[in-house]
N, C-alpha and C. Protein backbone atom coordinates (compact mmCIF):
# COMPACT_ATOMS: atom_id res chain seq x y z
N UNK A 1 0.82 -1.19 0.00
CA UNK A 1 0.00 0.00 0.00
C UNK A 1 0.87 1.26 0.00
N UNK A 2 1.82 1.14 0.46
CA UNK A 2 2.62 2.64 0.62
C UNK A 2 3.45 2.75 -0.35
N UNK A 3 3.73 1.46 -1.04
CA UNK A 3 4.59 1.67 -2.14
C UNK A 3 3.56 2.54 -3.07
N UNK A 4 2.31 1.77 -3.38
CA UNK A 4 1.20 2.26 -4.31
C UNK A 4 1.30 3.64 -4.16
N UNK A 5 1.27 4.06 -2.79
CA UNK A 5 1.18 5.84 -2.89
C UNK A 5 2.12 6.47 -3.05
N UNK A 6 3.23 6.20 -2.88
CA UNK A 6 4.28 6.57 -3.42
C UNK A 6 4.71 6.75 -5.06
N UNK A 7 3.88 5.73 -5.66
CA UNK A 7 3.95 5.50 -7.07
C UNK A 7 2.99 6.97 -7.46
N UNK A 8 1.78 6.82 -6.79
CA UNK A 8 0.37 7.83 -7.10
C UNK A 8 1.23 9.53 -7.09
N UNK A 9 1.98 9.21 -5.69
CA UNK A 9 2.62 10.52 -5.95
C UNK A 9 3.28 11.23 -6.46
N UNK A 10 4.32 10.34 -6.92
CA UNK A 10 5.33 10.52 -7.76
C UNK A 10 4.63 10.77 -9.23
N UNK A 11 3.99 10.13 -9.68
CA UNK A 11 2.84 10.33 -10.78
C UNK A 11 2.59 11.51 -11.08
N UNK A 12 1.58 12.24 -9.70
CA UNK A 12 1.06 13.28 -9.71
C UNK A 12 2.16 14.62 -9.92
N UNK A 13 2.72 14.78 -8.94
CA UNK A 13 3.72 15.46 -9.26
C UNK A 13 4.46 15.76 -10.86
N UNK A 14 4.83 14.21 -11.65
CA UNK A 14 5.47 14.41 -12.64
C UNK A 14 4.45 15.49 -13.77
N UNK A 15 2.94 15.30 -13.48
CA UNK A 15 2.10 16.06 -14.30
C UNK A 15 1.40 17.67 -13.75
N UNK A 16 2.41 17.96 -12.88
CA UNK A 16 2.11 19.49 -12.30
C UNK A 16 2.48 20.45 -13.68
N UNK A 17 2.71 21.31 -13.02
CA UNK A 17 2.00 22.36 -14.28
C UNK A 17 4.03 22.93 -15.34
N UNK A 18 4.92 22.45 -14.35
CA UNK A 18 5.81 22.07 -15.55
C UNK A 18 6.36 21.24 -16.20
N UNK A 19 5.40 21.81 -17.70
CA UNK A 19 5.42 20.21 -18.41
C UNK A 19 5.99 20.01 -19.48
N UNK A 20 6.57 21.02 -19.99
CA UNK A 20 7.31 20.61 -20.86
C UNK A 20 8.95 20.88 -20.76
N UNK A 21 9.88 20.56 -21.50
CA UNK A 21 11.12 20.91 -21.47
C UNK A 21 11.67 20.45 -22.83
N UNK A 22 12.30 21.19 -23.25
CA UNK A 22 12.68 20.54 -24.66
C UNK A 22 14.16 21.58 -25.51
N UNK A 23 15.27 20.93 -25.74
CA UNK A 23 15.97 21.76 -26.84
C UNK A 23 16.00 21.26 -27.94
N UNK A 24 15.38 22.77 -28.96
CA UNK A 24 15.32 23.17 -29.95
C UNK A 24 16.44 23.48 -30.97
N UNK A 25 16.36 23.20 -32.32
CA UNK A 25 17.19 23.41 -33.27
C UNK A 25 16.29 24.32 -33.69
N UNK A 26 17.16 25.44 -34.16
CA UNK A 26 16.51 26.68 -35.15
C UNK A 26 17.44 26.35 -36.55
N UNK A 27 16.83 26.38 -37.79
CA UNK A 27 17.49 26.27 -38.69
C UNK A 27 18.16 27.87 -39.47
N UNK A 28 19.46 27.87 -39.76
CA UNK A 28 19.96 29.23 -40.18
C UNK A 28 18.88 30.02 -40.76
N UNK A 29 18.16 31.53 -40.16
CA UNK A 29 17.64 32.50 -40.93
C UNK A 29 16.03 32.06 -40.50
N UNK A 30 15.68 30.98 -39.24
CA UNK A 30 14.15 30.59 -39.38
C UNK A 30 13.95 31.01 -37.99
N UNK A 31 12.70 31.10 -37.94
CA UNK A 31 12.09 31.17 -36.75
C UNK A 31 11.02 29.77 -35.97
N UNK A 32 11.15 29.69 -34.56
CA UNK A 32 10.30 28.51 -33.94
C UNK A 32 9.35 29.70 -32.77
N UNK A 33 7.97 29.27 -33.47
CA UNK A 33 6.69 29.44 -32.62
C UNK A 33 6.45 28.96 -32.08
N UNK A 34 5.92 29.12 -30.68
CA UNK A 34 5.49 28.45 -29.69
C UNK A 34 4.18 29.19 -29.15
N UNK A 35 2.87 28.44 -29.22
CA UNK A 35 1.43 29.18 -28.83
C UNK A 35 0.97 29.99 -29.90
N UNK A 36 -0.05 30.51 -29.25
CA UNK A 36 -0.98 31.12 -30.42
C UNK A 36 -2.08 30.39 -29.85
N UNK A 37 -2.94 29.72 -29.42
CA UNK A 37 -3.76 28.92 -29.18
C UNK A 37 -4.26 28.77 -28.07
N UNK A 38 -3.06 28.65 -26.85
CA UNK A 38 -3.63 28.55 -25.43
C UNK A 38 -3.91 29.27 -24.65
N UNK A 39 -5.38 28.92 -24.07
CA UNK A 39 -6.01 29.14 -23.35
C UNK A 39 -5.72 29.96 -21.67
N UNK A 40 -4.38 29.88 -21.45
CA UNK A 40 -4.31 30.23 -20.32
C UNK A 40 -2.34 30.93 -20.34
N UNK A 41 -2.09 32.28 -19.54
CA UNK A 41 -1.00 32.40 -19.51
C UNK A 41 -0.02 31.42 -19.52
N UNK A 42 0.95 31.35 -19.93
CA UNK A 42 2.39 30.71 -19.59
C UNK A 42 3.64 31.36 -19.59
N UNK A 43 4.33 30.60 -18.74
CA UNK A 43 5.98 30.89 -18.33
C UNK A 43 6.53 30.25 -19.13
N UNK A 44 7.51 31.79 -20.20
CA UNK A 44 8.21 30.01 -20.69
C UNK A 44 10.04 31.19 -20.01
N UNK A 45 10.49 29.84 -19.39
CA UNK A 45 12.36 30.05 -19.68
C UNK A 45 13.06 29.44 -20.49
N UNK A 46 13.95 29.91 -20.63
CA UNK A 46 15.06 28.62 -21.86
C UNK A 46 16.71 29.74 -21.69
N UNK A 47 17.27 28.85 -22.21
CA UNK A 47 18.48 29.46 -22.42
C UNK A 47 19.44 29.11 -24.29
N UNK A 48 19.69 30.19 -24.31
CA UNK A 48 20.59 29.87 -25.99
C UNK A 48 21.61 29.04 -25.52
N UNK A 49 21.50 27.68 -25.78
CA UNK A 49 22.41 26.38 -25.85
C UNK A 49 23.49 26.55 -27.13
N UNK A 50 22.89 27.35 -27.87
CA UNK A 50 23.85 27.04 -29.48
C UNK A 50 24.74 28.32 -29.09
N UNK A 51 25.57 28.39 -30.54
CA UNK A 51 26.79 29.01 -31.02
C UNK A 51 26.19 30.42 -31.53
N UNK A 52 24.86 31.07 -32.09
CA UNK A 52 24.30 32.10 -32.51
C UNK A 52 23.75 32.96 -31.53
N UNK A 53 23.01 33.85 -31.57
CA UNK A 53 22.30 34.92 -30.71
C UNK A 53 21.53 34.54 -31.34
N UNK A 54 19.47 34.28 -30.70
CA UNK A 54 18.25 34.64 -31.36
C UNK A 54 17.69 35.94 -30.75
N UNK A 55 16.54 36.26 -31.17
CA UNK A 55 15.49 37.15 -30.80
C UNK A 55 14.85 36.70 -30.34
N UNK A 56 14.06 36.95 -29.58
CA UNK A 56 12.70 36.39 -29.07
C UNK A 56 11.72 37.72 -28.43
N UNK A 57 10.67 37.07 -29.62
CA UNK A 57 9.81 38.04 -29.88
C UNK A 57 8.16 37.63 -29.17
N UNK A 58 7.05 38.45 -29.49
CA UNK A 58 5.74 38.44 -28.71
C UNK A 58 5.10 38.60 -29.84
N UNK A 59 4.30 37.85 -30.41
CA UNK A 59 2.97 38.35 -31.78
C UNK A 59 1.78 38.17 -30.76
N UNK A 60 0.99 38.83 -31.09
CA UNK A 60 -0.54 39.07 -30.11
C UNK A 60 -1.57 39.07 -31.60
N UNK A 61 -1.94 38.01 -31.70
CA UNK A 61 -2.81 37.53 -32.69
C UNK A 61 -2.11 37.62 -34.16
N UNK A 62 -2.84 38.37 -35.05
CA UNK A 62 -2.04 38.70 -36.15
C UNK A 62 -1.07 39.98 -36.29
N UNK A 63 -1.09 40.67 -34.83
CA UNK A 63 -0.09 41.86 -34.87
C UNK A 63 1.49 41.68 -35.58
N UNK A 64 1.86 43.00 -35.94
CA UNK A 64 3.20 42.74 -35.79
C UNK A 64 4.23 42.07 -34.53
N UNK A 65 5.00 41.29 -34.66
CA UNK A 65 6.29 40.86 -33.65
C UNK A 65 6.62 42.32 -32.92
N UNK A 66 6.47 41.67 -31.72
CA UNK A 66 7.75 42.93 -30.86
C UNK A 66 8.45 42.32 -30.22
N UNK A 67 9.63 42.68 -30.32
CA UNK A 67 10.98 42.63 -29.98
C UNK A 67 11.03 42.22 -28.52
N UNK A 68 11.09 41.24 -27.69
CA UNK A 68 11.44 41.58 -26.23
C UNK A 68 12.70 41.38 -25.58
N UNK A 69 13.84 40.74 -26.58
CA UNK A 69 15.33 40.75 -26.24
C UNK A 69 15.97 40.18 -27.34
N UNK A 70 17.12 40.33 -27.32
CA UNK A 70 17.84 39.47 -27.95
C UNK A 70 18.87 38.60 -27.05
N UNK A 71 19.04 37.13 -27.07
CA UNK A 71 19.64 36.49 -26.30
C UNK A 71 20.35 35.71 -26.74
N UNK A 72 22.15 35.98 -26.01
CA UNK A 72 23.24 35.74 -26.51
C UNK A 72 23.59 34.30 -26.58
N UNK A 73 24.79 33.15 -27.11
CA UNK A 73 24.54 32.07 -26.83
C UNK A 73 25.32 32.03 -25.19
N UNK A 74 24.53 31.12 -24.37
CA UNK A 74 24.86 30.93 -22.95
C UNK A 74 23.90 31.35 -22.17
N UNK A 75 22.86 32.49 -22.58
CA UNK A 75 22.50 33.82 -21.95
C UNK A 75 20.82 32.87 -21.60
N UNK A 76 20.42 33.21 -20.45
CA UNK A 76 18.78 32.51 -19.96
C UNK A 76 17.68 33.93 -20.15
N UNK A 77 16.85 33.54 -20.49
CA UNK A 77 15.51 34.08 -20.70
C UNK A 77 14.60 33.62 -19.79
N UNK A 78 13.59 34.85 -19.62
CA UNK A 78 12.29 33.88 -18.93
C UNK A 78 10.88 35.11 -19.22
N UNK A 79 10.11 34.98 -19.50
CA UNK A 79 9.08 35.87 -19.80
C UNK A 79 7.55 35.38 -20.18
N UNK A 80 6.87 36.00 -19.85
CA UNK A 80 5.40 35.27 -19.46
C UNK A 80 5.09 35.94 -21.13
N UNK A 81 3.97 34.37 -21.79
CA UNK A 81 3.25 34.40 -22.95
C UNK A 81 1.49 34.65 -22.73
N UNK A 82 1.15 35.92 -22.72
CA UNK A 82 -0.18 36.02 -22.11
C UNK A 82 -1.13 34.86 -23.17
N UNK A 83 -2.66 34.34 -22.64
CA UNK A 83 -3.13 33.17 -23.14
C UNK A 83 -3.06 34.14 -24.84
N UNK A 84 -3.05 33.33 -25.79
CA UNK A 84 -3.54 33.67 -27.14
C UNK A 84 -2.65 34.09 -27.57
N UNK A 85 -1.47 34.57 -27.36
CA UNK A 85 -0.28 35.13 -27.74
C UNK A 85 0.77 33.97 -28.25
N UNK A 86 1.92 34.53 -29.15
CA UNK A 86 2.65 33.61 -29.83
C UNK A 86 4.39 34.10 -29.69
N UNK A 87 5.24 33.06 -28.65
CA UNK A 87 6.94 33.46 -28.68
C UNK A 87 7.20 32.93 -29.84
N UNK A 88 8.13 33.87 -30.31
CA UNK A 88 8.99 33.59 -31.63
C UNK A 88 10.72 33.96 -31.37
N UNK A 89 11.03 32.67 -31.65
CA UNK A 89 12.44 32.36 -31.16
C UNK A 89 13.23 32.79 -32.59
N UNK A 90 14.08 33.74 -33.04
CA UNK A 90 14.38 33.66 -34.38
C UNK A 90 15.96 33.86 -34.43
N UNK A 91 16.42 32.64 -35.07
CA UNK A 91 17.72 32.72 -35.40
C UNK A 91 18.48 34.07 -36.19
N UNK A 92 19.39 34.45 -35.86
CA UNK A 92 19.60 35.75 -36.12
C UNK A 92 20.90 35.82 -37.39
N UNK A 93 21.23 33.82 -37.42
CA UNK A 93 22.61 34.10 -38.76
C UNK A 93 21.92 32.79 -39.70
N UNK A 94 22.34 33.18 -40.78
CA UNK A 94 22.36 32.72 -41.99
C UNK A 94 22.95 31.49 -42.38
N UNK A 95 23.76 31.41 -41.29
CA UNK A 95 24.86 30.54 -41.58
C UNK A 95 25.01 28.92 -40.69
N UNK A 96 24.34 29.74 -39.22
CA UNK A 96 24.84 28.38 -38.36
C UNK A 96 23.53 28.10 -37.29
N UNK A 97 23.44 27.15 -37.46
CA UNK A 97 21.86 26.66 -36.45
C UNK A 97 21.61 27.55 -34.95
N UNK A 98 20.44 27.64 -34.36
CA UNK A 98 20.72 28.20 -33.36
C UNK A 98 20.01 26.88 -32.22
N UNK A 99 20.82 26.75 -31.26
CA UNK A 99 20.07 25.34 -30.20
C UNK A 99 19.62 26.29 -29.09
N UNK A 100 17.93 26.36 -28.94
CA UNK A 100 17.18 27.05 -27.46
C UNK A 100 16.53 25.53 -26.53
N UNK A 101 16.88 25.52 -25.46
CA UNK A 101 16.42 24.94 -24.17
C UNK A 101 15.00 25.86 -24.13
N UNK A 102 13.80 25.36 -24.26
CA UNK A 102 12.69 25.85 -23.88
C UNK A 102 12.26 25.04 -22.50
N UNK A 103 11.58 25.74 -21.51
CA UNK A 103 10.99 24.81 -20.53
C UNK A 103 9.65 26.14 -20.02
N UNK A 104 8.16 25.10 -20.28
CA UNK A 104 7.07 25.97 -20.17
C UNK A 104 6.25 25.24 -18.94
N UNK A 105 5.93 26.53 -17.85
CA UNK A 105 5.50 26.52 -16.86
C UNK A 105 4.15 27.16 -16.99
N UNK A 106 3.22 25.87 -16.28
CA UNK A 106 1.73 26.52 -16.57
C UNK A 106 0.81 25.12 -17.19
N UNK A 107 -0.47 25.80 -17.74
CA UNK A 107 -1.45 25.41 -18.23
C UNK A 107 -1.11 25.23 -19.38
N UNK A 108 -0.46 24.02 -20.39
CA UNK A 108 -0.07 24.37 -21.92
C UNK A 108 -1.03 23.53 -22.69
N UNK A 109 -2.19 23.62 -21.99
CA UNK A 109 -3.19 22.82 -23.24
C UNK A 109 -3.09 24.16 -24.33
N UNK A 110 -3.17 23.52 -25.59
CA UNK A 110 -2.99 23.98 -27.03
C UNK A 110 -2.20 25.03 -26.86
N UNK A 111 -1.02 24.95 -26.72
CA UNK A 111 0.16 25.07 -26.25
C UNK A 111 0.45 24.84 -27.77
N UNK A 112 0.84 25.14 -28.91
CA UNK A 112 1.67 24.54 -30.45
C UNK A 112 3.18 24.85 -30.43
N UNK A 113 3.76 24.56 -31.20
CA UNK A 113 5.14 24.33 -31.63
C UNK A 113 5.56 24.61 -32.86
N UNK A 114 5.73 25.09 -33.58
CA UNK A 114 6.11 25.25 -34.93
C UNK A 114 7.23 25.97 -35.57
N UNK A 115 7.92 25.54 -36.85
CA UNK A 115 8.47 26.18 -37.75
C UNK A 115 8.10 27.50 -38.47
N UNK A 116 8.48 28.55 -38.49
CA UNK A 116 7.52 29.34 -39.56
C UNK A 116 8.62 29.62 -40.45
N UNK A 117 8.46 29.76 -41.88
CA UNK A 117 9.61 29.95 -42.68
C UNK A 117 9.90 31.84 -42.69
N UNK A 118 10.99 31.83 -42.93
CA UNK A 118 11.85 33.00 -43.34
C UNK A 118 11.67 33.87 -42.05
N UNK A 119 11.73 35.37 -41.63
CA UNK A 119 11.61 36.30 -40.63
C UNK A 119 10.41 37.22 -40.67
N UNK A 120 9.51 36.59 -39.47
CA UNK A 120 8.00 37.56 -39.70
C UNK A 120 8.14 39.02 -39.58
């Protein structure tokens, strides 16, 4: 029996509200979206793992991108995605991949992920 709850707990815990973690390849000159869809604020942090600097930007429906930093490789980020809003991670060279550590804290039902080609 105590093992069982121990299992239940450990369970529960693993599905608290940070749930994802993941590093990303940006391909030279592209950008990676994350949201647009969900329902509820999120935290996202990450840090530039690769050899490039990206941007990382805020679209609020079909608005233009705004700018909210640029982050060096090594350098950690962390900034809240209000619900319906879309981060855009965008590689900043032409030449050499960019690797981001994303990790999103929160509610990430329809939560998306995507490629978008060229610089919005």
């Amino acid at each position: 029996m105590a093992l069982a709850r121990r299992l239940f707990v450990a369970a529960l815990i693993a599905t608290l509200p940070r749930l994802a973690d993941a590093n990303t390849r940006i391909d030279p000159g592209q950008t990676f979206a994350l949201g647009g869809e969900q329902k509820n604020p999120v935290r996202l942090e990450g840090r530039n793992n690769g050899p490039v600097a990206i941007e990382l930007l805020r679209r609020r429906g079909n608005d233009r991108p705004e700018l909210i930093g640029r982050v060096m490789p090594g350098e950690r980020f962390i900034t809240s995605l209000p619900a319906g809003n879309t981060a855009l991670a965008r590689n900043t060279s032409n030449e050499q991949a960019a690797v981001v550590r994303f990790v999103f804290n929160g509610q990430i039902d329809g939560l998306s992920m995507r490629y978008e080609p060229g610089r919005p």
